[in-house]
PDB file of N, CA and C in Angstrom:
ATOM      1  N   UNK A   1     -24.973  -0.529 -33.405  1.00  0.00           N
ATOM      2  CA  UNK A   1     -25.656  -1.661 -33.959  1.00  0.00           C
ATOM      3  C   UNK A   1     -26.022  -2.607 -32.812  1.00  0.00           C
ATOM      4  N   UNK A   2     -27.359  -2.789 -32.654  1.00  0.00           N
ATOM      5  CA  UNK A   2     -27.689  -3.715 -32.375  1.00  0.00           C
ATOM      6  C   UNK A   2     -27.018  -5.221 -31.761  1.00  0.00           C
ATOM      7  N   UNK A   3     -26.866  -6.148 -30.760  1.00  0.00           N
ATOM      8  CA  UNK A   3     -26.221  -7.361 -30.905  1.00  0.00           C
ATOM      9  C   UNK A   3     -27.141  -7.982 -29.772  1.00  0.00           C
ATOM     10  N   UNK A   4     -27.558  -9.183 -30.473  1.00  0.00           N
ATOM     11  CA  UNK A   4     -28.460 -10.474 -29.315  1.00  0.00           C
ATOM     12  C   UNK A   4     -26.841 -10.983 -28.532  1.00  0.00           C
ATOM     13  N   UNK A   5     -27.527 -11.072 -27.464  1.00  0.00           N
ATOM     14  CA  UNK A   5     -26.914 -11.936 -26.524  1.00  0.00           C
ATOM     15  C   UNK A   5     -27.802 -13.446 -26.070  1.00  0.00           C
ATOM     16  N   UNK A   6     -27.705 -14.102 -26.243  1.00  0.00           N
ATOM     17  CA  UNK A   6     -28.144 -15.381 -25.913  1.00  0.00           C
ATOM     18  C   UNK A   6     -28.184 -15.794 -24.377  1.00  0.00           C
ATOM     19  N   UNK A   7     -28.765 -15.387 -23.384  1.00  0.00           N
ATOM     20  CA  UNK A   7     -28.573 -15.721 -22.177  1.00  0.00           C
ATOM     21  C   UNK A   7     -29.216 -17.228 -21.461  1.00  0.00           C
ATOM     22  N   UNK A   8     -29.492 -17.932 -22.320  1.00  0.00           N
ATOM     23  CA  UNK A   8     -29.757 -19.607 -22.660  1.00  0.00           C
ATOM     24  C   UNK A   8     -28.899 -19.964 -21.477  1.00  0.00           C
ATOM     25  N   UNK A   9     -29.138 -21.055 -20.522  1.00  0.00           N
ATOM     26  CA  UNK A   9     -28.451 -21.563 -19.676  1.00  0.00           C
ATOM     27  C   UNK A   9     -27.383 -20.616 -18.727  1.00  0.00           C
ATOM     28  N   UNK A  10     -27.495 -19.589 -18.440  1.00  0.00           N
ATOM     29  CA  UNK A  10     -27.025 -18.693 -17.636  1.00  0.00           C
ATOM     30  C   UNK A  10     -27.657 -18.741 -16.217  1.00  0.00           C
ATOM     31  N   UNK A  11     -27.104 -18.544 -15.173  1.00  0.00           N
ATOM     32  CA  UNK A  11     -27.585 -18.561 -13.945  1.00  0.00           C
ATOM     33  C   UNK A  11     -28.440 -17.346 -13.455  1.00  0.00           C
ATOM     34  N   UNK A  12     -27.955 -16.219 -14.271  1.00  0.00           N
ATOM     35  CA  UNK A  12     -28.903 -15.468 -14.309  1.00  0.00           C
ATOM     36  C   UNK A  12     -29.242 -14.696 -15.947  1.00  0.00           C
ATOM     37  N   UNK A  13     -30.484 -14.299 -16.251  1.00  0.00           N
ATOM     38  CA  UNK A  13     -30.716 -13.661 -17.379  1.00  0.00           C
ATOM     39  C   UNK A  13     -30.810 -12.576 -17.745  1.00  0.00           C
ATOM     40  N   UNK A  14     -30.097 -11.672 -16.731  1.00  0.00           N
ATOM     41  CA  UNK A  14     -29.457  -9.873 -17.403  1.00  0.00           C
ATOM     42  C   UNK A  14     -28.418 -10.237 -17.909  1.00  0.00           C
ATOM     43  N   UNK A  15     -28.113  -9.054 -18.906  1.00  0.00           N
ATOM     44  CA  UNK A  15     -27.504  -8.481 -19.840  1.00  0.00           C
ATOM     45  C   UNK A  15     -26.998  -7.114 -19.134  1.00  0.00           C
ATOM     46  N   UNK A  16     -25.577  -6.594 -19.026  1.00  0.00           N
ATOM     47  CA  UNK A  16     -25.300  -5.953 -18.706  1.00  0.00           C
ATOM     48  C   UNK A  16     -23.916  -4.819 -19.656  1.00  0.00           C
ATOM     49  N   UNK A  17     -23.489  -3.783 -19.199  1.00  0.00           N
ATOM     50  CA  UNK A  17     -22.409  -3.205 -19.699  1.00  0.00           C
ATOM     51  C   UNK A  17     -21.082  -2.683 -18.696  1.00  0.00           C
ATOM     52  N   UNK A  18     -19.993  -3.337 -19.454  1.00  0.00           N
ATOM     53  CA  UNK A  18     -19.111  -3.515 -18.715  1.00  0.00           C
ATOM     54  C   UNK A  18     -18.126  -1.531 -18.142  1.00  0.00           C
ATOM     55  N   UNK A  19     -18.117  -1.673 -17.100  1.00  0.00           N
ATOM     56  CA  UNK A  19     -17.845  -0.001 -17.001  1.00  0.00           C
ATOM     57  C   UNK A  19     -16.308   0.524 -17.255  1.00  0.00           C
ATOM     58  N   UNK A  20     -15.471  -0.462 -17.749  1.00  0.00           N
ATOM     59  CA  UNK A  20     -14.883   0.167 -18.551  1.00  0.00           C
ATOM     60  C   UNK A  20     -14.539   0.321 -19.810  1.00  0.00           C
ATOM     61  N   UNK A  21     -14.617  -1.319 -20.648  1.00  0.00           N
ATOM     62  CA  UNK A  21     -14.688  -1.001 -21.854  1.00  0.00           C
ATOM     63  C   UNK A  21     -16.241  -0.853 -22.703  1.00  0.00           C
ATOM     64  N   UNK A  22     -17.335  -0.927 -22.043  1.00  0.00           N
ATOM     65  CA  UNK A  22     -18.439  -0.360 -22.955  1.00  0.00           C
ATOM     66  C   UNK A  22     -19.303  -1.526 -23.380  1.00  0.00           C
ATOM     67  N   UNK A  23     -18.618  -2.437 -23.119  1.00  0.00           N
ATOM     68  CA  UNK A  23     -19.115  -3.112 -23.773  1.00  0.00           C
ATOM     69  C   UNK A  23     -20.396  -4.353 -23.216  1.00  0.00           C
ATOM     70  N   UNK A  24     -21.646  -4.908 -23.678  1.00  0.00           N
ATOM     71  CA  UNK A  24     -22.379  -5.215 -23.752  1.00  0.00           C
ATOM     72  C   UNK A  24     -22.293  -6.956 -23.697  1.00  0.00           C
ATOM     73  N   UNK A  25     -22.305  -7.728 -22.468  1.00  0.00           N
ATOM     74  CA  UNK A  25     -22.010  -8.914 -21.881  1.00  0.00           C
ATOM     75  C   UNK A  25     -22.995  -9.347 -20.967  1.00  0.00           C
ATOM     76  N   UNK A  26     -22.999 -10.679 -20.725  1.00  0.00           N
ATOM     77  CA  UNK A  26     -23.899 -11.019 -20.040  1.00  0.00           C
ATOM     78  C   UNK A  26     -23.590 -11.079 -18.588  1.00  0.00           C
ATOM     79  N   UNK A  27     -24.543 -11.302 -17.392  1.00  0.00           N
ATOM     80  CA  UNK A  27     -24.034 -10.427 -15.984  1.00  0.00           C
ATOM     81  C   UNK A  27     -23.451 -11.715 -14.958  1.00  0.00           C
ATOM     82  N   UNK A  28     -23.222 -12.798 -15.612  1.00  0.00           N
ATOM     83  CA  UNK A  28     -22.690 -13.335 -15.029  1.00  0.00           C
ATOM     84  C   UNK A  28     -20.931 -13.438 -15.742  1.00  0.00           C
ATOM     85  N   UNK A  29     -21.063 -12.952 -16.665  1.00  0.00           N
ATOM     86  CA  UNK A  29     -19.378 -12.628 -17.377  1.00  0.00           C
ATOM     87  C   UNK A  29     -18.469 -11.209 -17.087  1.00  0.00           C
ATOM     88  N   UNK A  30     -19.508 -10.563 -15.987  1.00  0.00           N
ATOM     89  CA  UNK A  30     -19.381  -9.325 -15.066  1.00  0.00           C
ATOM     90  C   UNK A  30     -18.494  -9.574 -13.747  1.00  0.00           C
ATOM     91  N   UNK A  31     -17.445  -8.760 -13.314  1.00  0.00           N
ATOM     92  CA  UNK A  31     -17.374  -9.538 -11.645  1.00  0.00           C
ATOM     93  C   UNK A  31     -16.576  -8.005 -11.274  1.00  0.00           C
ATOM     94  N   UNK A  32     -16.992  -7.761  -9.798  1.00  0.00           N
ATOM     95  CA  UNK A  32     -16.569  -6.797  -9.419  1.00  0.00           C
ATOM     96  C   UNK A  32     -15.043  -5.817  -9.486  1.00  0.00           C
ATOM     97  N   UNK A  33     -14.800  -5.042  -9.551  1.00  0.00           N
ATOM     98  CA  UNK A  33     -13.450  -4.529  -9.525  1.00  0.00           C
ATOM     99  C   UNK A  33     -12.844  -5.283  -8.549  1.00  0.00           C
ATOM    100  N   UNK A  34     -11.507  -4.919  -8.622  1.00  0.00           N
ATOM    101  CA  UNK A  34     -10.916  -5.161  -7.484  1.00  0.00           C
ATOM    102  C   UNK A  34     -10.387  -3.985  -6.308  1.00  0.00           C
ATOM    103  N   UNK A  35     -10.313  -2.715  -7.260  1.00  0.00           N
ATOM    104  CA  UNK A  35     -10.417  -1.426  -6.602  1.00  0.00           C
ATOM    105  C   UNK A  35     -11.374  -0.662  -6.078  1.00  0.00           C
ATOM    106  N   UNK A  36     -12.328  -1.000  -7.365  1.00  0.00           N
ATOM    107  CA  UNK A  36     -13.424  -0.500  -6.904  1.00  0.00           C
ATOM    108  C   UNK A  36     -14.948  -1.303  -6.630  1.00  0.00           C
ATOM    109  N   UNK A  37     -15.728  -1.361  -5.201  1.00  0.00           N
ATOM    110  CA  UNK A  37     -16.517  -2.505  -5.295  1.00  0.00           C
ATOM    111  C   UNK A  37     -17.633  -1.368  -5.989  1.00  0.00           C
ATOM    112  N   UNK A  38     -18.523  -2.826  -6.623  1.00  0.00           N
ATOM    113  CA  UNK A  38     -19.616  -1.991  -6.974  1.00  0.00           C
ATOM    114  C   UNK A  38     -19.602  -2.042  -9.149  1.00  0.00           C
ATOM    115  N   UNK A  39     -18.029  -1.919  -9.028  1.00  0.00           N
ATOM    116  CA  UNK A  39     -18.036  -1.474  -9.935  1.00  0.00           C
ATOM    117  C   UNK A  39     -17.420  -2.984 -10.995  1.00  0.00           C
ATOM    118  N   UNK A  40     -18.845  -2.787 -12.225  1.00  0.00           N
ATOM    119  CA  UNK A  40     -18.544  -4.396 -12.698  1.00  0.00           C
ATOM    120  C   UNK A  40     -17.842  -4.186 -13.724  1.00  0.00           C
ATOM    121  N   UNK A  41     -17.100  -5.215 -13.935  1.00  0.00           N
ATOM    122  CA  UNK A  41     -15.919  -5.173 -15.244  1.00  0.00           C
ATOM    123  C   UNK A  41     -16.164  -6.612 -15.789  1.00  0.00           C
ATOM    124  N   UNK A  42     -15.343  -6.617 -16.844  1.00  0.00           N
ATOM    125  CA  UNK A  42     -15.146  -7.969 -17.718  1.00  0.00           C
ATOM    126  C   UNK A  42     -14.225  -9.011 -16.482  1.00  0.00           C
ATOM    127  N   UNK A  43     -14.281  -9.816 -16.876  1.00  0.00           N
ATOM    128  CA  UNK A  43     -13.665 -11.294 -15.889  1.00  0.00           C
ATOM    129  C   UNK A  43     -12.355 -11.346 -16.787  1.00  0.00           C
ATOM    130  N   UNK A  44     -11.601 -11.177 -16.221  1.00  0.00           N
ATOM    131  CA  UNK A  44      -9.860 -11.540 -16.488  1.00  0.00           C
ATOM    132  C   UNK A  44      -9.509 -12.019 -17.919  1.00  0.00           C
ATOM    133  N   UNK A  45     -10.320 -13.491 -17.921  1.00  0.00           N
ATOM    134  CA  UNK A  45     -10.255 -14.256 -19.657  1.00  0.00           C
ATOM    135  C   UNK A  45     -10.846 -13.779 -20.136  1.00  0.00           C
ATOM    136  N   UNK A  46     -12.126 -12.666 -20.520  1.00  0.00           N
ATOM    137  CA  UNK A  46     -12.622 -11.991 -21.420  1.00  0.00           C
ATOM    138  C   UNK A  46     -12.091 -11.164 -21.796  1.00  0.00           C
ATOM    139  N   UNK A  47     -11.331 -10.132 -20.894  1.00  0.00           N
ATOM    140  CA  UNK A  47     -10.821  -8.959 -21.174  1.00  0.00           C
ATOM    141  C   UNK A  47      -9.568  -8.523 -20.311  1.00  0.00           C
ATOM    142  N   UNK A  48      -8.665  -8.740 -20.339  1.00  0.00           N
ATOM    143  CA  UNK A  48      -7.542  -8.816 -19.907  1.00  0.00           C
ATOM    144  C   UNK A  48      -7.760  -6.690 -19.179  1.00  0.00           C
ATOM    145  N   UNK A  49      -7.818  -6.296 -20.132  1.00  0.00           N
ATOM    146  CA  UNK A  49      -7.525  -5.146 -19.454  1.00  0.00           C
ATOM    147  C   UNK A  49      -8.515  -4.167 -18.730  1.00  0.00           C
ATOM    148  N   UNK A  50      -9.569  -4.809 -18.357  1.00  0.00           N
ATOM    149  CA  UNK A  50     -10.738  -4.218 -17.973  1.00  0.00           C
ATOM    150  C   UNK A  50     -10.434  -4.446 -16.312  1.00  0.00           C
ATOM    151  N   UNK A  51     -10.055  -5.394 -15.972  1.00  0.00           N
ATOM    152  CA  UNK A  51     -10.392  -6.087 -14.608  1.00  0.00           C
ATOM    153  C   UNK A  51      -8.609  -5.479 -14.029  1.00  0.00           C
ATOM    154  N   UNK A  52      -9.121  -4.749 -12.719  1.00  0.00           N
ATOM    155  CA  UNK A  52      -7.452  -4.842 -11.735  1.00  0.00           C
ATOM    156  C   UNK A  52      -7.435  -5.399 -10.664  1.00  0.00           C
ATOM    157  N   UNK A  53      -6.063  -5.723 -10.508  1.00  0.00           N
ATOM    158  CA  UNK A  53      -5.802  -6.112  -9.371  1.00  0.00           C
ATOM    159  C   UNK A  53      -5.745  -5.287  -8.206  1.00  0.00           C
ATOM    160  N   UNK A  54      -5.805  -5.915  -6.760  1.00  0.00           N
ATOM    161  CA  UNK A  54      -6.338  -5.332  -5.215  1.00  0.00           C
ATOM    162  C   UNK A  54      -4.972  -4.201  -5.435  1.00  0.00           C
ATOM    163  N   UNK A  55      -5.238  -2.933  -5.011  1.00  0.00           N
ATOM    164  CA  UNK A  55      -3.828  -2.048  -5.097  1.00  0.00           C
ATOM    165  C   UNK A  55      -3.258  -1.911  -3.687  1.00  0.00           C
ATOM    166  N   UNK A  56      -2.481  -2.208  -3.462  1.00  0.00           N
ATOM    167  CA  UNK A  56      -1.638  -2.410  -2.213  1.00  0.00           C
ATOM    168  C   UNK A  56      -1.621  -1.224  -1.611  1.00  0.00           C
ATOM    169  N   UNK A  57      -1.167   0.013  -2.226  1.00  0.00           N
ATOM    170  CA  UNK A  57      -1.415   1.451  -1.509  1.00  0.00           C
ATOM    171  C   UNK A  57      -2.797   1.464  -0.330  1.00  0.00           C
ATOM    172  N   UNK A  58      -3.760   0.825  -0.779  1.00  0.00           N
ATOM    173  CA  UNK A  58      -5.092   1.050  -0.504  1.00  0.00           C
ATOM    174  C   UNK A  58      -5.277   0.244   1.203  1.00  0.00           C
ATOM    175  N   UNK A  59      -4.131  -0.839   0.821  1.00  0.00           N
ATOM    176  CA  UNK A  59      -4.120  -0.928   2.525  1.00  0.00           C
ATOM    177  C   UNK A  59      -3.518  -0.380   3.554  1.00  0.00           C
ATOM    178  N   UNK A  60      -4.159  -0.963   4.771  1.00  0.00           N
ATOM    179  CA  UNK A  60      -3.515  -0.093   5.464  1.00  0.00           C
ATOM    180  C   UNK A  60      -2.169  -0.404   6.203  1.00  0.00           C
ATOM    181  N   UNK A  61      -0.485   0.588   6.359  1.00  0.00           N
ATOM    182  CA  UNK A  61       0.397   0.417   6.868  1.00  0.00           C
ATOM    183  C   UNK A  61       0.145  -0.648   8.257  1.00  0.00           C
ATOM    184  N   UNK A  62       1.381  -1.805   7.606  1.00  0.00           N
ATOM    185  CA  UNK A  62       1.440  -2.463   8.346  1.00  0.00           C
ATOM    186  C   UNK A  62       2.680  -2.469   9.445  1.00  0.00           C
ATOM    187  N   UNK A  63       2.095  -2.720  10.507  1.00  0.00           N
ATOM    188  CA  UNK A  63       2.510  -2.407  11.828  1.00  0.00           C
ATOM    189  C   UNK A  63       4.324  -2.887  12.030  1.00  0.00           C
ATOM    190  N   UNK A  64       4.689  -1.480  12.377  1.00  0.00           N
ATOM    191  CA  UNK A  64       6.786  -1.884  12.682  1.00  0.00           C
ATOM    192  C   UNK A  64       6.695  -2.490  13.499  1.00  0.00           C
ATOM    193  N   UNK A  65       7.870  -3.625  13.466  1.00  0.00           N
ATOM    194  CA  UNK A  65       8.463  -4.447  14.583  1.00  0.00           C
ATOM    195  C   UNK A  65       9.072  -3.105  15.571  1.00  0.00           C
ATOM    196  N   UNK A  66       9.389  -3.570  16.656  1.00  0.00           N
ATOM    197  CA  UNK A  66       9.917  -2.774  17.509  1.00  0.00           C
ATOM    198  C   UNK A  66      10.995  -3.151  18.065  1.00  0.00           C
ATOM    199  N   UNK A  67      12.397  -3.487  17.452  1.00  0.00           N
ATOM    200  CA  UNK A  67      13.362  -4.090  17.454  1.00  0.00           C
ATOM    201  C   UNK A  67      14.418  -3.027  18.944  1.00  0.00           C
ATOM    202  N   UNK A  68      14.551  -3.517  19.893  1.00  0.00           N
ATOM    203  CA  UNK A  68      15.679  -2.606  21.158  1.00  0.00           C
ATOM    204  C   UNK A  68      17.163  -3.698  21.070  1.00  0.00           C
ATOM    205  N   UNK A  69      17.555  -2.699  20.934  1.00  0.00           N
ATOM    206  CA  UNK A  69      19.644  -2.878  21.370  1.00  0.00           C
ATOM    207  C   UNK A  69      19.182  -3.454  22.740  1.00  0.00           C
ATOM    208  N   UNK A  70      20.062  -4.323  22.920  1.00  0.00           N
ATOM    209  CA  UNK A  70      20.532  -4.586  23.963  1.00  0.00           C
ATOM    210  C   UNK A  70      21.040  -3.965  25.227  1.00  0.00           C
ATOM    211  N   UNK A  71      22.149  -3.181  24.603  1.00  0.00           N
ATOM    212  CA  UNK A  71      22.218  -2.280  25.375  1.00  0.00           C
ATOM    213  C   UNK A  71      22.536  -1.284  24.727  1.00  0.00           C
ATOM    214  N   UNK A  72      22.164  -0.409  25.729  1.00  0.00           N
ATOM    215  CA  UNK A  72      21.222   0.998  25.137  1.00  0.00           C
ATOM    216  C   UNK A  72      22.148   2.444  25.841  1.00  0.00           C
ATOM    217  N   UNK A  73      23.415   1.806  26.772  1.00  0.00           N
ATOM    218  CA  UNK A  73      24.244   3.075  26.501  1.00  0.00           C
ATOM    219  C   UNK A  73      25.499   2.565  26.344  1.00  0.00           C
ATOM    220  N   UNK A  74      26.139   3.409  25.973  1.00  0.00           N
ATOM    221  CA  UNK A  74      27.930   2.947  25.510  1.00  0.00           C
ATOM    222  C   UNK A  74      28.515   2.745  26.447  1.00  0.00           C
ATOM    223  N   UNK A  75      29.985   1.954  26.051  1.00  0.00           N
ATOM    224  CA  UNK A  75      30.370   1.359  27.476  1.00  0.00           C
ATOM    225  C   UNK A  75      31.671   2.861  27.654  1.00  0.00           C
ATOM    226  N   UNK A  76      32.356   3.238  26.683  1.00  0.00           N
ATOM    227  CA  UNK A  76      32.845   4.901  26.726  1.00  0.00           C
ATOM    228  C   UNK A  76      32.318   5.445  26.863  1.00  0.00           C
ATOM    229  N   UNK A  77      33.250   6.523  27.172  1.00  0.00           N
ATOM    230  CA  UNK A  77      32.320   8.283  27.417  1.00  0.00           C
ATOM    231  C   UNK A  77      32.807   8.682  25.664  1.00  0.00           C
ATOM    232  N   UNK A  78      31.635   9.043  25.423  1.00  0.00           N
ATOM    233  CA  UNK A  78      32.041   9.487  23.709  1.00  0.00           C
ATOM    234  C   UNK A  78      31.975  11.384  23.791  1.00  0.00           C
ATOM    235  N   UNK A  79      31.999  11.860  24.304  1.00  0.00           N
ATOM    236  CA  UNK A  79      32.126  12.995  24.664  1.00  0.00           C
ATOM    237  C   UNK A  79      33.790  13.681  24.137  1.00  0.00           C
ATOM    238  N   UNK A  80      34.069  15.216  23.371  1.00  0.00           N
ATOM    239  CA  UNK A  80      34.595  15.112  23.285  1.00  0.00           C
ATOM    240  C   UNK A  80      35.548  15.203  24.839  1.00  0.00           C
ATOM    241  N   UNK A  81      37.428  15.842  24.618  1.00  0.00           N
ATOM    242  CA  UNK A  81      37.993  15.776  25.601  1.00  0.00           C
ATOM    243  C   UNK A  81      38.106  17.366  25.575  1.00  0.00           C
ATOM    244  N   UNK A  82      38.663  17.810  27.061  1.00  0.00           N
ATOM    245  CA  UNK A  82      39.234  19.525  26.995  1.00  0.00           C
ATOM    246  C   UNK A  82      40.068  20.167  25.887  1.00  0.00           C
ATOM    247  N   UNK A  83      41.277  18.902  25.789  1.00  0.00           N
ATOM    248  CA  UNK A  83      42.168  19.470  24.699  1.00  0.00           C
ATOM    249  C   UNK A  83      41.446  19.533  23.153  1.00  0.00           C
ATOM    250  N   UNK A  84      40.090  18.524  22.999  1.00  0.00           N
ATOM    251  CA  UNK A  84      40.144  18.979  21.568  1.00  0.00           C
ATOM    252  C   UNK A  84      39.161  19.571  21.481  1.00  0.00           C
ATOM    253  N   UNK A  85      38.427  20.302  22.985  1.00  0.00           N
ATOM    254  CA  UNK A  85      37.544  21.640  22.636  1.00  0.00           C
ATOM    255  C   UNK A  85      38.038  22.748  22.334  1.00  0.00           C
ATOM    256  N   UNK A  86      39.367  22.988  23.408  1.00  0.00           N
ATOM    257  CA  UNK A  86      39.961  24.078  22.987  1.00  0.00           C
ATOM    258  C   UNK A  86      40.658  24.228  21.528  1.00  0.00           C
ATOM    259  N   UNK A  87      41.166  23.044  21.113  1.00  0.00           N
ATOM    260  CA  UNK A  87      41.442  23.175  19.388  1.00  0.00           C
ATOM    261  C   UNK A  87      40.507  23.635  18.865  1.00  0.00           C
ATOM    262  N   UNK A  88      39.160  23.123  18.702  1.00  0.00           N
ATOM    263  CA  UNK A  88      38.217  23.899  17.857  1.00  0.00           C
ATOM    264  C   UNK A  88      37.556  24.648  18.419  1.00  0.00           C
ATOM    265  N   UNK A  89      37.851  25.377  19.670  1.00  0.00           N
ATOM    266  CA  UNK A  89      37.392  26.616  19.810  1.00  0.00           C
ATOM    267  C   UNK A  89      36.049  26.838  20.512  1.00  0.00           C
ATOM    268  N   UNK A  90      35.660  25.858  20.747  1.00  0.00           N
ATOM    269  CA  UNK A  90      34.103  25.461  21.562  1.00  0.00           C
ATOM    270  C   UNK A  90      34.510  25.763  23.068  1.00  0.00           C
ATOM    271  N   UNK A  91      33.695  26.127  24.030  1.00  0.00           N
ATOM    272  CA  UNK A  91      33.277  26.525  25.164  1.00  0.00           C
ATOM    273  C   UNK A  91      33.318  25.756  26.276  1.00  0.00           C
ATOM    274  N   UNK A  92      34.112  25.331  26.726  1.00  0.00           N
ATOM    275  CA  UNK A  92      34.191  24.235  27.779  1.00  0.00           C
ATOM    276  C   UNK A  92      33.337  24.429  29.005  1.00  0.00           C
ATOM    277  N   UNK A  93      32.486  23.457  29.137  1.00  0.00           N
ATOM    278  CA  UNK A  93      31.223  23.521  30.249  1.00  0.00           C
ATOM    279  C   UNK A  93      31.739  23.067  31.540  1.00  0.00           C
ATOM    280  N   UNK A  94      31.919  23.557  32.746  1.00  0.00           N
ATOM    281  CA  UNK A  94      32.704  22.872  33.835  1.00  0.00           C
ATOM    282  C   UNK A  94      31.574  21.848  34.022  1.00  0.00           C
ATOM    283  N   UNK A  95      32.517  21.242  34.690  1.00  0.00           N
ATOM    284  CA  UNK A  95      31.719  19.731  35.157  1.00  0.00           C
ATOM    285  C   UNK A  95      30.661  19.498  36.190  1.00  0.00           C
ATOM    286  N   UNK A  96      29.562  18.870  35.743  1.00  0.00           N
ATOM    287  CA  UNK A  96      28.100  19.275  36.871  1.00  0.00           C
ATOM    288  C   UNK A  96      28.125  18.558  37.812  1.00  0.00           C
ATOM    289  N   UNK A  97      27.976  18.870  38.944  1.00  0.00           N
ATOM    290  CA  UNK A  97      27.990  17.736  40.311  1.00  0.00           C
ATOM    291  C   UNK A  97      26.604  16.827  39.461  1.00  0.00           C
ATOM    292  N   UNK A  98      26.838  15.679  40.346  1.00  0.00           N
ATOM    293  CA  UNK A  98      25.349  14.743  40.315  1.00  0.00           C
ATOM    294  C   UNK A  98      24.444  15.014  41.756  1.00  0.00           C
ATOM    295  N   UNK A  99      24.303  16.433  42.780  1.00  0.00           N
ATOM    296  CA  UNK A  99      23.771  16.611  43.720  1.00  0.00           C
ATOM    297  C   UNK A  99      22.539  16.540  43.809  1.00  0.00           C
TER     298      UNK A  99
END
């Protein structure tokens, strides 16, 4: 059916259809997605569920801090010892000169 739209005092005088619910509004009661540009929807107070919000996925990863220890080797040797390689049976590596 048929429906006049009155575009009387409008800033502009198209008539448009909204791309998701169908429906038949005037083009200044239109306003872009927020996902998608281009793409016109109902304005928030007309239609609550037509219009979304910016989707956060869509930006882009924001940049890690690059946080360093202080210090950056241990003040022990964390290594195990001879006696508790030979308990579990592991391979004792003789000790490497620093030459």
């Amino acid at each position: 059916m048929p429906r006049f739209i009155d575009t009387t005092g409008e800033p502009t005088l198209g008539v448009a259809l909204c791309s998701r619910c169908q429906r038949k509004r005037r083009l200044a009661e239109l306003t872009d997605d927020g996902n998608i540009p281009g793409f016109k929807v109902c304005r928030p107070h007309l239609s609550p569920g037509c219009y979304d919000n910016y989707d956060p996925m869509r930006l882009p990863p924001r940049i890690v801090d690059e946080y360093r220890l202080p210090v950056v080797r241990p003040d022990q040797d964390i290594s195990m010892s001879e006696a508790v390689q030979l308990q579990l049976g592991l391979p004792i590596k003789p000790p490497q000169d620093g030459r």
